[in-house]
Protein backbone atom coordinates (compact mmCIF):
# COMPACT_ATOMS: atom_id res chain seq x y z
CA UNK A 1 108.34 123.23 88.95
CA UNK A 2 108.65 119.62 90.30
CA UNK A 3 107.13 119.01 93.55
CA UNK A 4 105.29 115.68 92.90
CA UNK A 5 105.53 112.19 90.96
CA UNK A 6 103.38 110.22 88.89
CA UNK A 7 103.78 107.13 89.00
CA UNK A 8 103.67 105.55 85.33
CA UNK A 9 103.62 102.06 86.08
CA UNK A 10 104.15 100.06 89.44
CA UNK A 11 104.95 96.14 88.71
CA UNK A 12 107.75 94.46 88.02
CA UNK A 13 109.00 92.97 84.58
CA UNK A 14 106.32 90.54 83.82
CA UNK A 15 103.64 92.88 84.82
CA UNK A 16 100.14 92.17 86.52
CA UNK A 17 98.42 89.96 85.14
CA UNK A 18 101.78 88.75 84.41
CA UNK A 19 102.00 87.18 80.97
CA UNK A 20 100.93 83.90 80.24
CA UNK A 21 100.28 83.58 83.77
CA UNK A 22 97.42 81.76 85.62
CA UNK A 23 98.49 82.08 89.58
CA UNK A 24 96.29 83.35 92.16
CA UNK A 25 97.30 86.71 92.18
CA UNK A 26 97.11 87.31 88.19
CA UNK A 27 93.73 85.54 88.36
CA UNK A 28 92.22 87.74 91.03
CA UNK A 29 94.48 90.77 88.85
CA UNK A 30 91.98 90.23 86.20
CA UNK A 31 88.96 90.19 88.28
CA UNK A 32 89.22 93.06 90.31
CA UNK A 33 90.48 95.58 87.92
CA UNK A 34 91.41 98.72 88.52
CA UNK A 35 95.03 99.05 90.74
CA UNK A 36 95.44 95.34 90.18
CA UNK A 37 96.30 95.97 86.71
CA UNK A 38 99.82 97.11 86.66
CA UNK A 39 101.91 98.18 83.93
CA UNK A 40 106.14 98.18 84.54
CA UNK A 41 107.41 100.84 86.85
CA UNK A 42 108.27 104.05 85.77
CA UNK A 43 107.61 107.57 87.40
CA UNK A 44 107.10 111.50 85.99
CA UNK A 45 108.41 114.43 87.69
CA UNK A 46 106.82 116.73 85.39
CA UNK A 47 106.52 117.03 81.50
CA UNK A 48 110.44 117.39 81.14
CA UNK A 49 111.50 114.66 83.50
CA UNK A 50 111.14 111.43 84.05
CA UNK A 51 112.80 107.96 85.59
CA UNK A 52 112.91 104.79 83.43
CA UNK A 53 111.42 103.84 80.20
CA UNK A 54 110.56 100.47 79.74
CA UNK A 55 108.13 98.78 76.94
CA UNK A 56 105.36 100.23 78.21
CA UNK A 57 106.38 103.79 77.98
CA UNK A 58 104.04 104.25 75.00
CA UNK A 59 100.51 102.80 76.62
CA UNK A 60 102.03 105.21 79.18
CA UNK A 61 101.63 108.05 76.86
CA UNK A 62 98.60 107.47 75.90
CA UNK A 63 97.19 106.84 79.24
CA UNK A 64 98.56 109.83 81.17
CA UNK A 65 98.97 112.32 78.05
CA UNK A 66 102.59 112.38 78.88
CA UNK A 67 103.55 114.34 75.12
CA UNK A 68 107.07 113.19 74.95
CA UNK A 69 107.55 115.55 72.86
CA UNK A 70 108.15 117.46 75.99
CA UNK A 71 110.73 115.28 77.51
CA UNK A 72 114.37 116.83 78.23
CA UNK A 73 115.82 114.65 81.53
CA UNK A 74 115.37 111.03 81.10
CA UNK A 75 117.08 109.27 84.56
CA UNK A 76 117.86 105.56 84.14
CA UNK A 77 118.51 103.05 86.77
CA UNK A 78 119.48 100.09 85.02
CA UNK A 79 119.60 98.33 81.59
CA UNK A 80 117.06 95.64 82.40
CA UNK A 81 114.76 96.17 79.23
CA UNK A 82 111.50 96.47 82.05
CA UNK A 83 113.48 99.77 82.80
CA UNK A 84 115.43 100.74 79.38
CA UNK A 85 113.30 99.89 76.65
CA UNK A 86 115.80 101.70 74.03
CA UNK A 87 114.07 100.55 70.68
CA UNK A 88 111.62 102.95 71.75
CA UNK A 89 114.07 105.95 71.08
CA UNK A 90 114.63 104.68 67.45
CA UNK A 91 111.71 106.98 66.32
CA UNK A 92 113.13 109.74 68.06
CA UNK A 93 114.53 110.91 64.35
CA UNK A 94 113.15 111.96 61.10
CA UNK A 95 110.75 110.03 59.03
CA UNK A 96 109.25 108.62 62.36
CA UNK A 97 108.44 112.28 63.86
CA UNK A 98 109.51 115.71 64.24
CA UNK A 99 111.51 117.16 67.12
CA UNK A 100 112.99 120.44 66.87
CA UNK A 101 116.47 120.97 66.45
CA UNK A 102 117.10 122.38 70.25
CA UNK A 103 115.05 119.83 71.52
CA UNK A 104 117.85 117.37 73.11
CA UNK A 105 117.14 114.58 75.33
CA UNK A 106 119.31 113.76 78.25
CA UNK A 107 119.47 110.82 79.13
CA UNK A 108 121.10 109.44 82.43
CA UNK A 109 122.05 105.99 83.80
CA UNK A 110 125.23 103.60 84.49
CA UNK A 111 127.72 102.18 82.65
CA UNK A 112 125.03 99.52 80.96
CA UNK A 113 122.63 101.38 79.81
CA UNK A 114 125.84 103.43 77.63
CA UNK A 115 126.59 100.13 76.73
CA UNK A 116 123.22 99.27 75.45
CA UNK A 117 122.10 102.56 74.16
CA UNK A 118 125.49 102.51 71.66
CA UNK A 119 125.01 99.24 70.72
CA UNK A 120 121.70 100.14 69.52
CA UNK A 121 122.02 103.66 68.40
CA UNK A 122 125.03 104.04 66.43
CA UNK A 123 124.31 107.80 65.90
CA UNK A 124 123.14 109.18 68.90
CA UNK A 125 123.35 112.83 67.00
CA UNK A 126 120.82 111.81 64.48
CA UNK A 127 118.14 110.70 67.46
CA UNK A 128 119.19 114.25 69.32
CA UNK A 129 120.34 112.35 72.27
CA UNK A 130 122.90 113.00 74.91
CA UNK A 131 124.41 110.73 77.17
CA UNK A 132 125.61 111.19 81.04
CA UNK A 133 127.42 108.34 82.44
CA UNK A 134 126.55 108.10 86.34
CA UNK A 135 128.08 106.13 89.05
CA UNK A 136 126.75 105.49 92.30
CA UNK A 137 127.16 108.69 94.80
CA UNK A 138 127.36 111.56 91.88
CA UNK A 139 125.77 114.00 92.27
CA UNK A 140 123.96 116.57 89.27
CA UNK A 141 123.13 119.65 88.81
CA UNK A 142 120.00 120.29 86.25
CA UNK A 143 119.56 124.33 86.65
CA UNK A 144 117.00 124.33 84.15
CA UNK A 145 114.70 122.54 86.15
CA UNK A 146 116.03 123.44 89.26
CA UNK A 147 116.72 120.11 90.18
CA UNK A 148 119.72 118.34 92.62
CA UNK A 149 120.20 114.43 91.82
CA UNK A 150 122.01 112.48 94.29
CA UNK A 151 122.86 109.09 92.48
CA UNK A 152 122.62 106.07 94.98
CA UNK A 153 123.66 102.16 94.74
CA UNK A 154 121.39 100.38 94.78
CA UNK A 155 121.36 96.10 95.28
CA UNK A 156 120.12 95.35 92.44
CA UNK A 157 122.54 93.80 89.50
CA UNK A 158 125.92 91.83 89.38
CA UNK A 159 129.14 92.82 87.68
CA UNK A 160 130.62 95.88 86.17
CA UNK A 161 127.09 97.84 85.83
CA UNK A 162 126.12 99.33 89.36
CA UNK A 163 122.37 99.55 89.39
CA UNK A 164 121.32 103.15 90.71
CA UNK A 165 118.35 104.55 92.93
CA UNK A 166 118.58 108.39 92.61
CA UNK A 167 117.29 110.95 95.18
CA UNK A 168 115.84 114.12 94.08
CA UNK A 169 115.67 117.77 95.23
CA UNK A 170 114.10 120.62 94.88
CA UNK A 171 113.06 124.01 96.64
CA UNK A 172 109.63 122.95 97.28
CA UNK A 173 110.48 119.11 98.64
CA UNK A 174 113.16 116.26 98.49
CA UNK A 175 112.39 112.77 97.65
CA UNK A 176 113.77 109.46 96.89
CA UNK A 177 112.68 106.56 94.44
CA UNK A 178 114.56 103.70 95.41
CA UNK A 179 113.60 100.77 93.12
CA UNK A 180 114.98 97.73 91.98
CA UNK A 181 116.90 96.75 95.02
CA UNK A 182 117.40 94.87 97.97
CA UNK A 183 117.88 95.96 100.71
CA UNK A 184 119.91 99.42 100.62
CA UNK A 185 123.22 99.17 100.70
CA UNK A 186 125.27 100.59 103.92
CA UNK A 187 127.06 102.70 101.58
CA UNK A 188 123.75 103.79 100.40
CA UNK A 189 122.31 104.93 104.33
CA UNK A 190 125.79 106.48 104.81
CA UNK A 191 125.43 108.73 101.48
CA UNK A 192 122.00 109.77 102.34
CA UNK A 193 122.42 110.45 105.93
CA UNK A 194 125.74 112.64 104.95
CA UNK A 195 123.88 114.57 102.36
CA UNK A 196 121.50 115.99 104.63
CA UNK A 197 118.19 115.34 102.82
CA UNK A 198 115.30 115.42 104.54
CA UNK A 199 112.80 113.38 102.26
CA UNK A 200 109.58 114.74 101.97
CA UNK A 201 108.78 111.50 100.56
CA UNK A 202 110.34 108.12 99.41
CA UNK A 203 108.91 105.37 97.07
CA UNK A 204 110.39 101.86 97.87
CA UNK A 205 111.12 98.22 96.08
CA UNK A 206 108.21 95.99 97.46
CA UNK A 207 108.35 93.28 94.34
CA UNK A 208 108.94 90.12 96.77
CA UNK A 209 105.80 91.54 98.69
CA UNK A 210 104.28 89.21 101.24
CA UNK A 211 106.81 86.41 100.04
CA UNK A 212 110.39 86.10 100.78
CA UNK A 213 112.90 88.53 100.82
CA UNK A 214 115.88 88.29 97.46
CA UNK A 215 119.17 90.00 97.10
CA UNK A 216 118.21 92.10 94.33
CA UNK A 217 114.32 92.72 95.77
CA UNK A 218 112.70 93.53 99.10
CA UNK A 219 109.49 92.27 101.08
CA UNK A 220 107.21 93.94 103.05
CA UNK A 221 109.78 93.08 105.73
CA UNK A 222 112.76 94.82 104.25
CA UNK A 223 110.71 97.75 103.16
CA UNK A 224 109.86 98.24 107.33
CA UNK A 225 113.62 97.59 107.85
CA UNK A 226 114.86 100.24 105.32
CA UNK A 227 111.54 102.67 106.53
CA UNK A 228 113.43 102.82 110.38
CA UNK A 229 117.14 102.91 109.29
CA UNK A 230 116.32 105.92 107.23
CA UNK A 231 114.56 107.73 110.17
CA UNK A 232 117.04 107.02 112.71
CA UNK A 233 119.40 108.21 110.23
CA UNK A 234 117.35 111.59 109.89
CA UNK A 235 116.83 111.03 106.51
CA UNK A 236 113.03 110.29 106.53
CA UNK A 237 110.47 112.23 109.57
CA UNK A 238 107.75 110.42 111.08
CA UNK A 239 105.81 113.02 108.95
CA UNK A 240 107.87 112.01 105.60
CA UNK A 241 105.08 110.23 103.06
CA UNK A 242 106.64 106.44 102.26
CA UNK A 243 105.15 104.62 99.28
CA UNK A 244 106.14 101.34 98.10
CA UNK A 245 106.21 100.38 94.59
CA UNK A 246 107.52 97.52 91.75
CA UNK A 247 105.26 94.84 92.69
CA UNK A 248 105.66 91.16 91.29
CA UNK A 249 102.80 88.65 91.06
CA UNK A 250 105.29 86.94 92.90
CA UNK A 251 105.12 88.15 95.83
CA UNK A 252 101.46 86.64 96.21
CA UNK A 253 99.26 89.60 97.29
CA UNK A 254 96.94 91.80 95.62
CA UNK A 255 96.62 95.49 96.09
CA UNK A 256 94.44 95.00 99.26
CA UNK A 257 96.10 92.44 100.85
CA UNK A 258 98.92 94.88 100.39
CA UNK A 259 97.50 98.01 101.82
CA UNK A 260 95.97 95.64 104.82
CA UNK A 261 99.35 94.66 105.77
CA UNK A 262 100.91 98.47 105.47
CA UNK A 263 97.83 100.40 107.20
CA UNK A 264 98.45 100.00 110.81
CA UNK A 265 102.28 101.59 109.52
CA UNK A 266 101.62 104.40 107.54
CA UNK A 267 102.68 103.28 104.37
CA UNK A 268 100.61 103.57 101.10
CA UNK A 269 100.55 101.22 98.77
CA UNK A 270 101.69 102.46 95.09
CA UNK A 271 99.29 101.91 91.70
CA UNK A 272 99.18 102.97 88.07
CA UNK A 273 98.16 106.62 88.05
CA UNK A 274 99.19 107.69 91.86
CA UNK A 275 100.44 110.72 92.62
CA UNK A 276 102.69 110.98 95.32
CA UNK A 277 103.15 115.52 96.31
């Protein structure tokens, strides 16, 4: 059964502290602690599936007790190596552990994570691995888990690879986590307000935080944006839980100064650990 997410990890690529860094933010970062210290962003629905799997998927392991040796569905959004950290999977075959012969992992994402994941796994047979191409507005079916993915563009990458966001569902809830990206696309609102989900709850891109908005990131200022298009679109209820997420030293706040500025509207303020039901 799915009906919450953990998230794994909630900064951005250089992580906080960000490496070899010495601004304000990854100074304080190592002062305070606790949901200062964030690893890259990646989430678990339960043991079976999860989204993204960057470089810190094995501290991840270790921190949460994740047992990969679980894992089935593996959604991608996008071949940036803070989200698709496939040298990982290279001991996904014998002499580097033991996985059973039915044990196949499926793994999902856009055209450039196939790219990246053939250039670097020749024999995707020998690592029990099986791809699924997605573009942006498919939609899957996982019947083992019970599980409805909506695919979503997100504005996130350049070229022929379309970064995705993906909205899940389930018969206990719906939800959506919609990061890296800029503000949604109107493609994206259209999808989501056509599909009918009502999100129980959605985790958005905050890694420009307090700072300036980017194409390919939001602010604290698009997140508010994108929270009241998707409730006059129906998508979201005043009642729906919103969580932002993917934070950048960057965007010069700490996990306070975040949560100050979010309070007085009801959004919480995502950290290593969280679980979001």
């Amino acid at each position: 059964m799915i009906d919450r997410i953990t998230i794994l990890g909630s900064a951005a690529a250089e992580g906080i502290p960000a490496i070899f860094c010495n601004c304000r933010v990854c100074r304080q970062a190592w002062q305070n602690k606790g949901k200062d210290l964030r690893m890259r962003s990646a989430y678990k629905l339960n043991e079976r599936v999860r989204v993204d799997f960057g470089p810190d998927s094995l501290a991840q392991e270790y921190r949460f007790d994740l047992h990969s040796e679980n894992l089935r569905h593996l959604f991608i959004t996008h071949s940036h190596e803070d989200h698709f950290y496939p040298e990982l999977l290279h001991y996904r075959r014998k002499g580097f552990s033991v996985v059973p012969e039915e044990s196949t992992l499926h793994l999902y994402g856009p055209q450039g994570v196939e790219e990246k994941i053939t250039s670097m796994l020749q024999d995707r047979a020998m690592y029990q691995i099986e791809f699924h191409r997605v573009a942006p507005f498919n939609q899957l079916q996982i019947p083992e888990e019970n599980l409805q993915v909506l695919a979503l563009q997100a504005s996130h990458m350049q070229g022929i690879e379309k970064a995705l966001i993906y909205a899940f569902s389930t018969p206990q809830c719906s939800f959506l986590i919609g990061n890296d990206t800029g503000m949604f696309p109107e493609e994206t609102f259209e999808a989501l307000e056509k599909s009918r989900i009502k999100l129980d709850y959605a985790i958005l891109d905050c890694t420009m935080g307090l700072g300036n908005n980017c194409s390919a990131h939001m602010s604290v200022q698009d997140v508010l944006k994108v929270v009241r298009r998707l409730r006059q679109n129906g998508s979201l209820s005043e009642q729906s839980r919103v969580v932002v997420n993917h934070f950048s030293h960057n965007g010069g706040a700490v996990h306070k100064e975040l949560e100050d500025f979010f309070r007085p509207y009801n959004i919480q303020v995502g950290f290593d650990g969280m679980v979001v039901s």
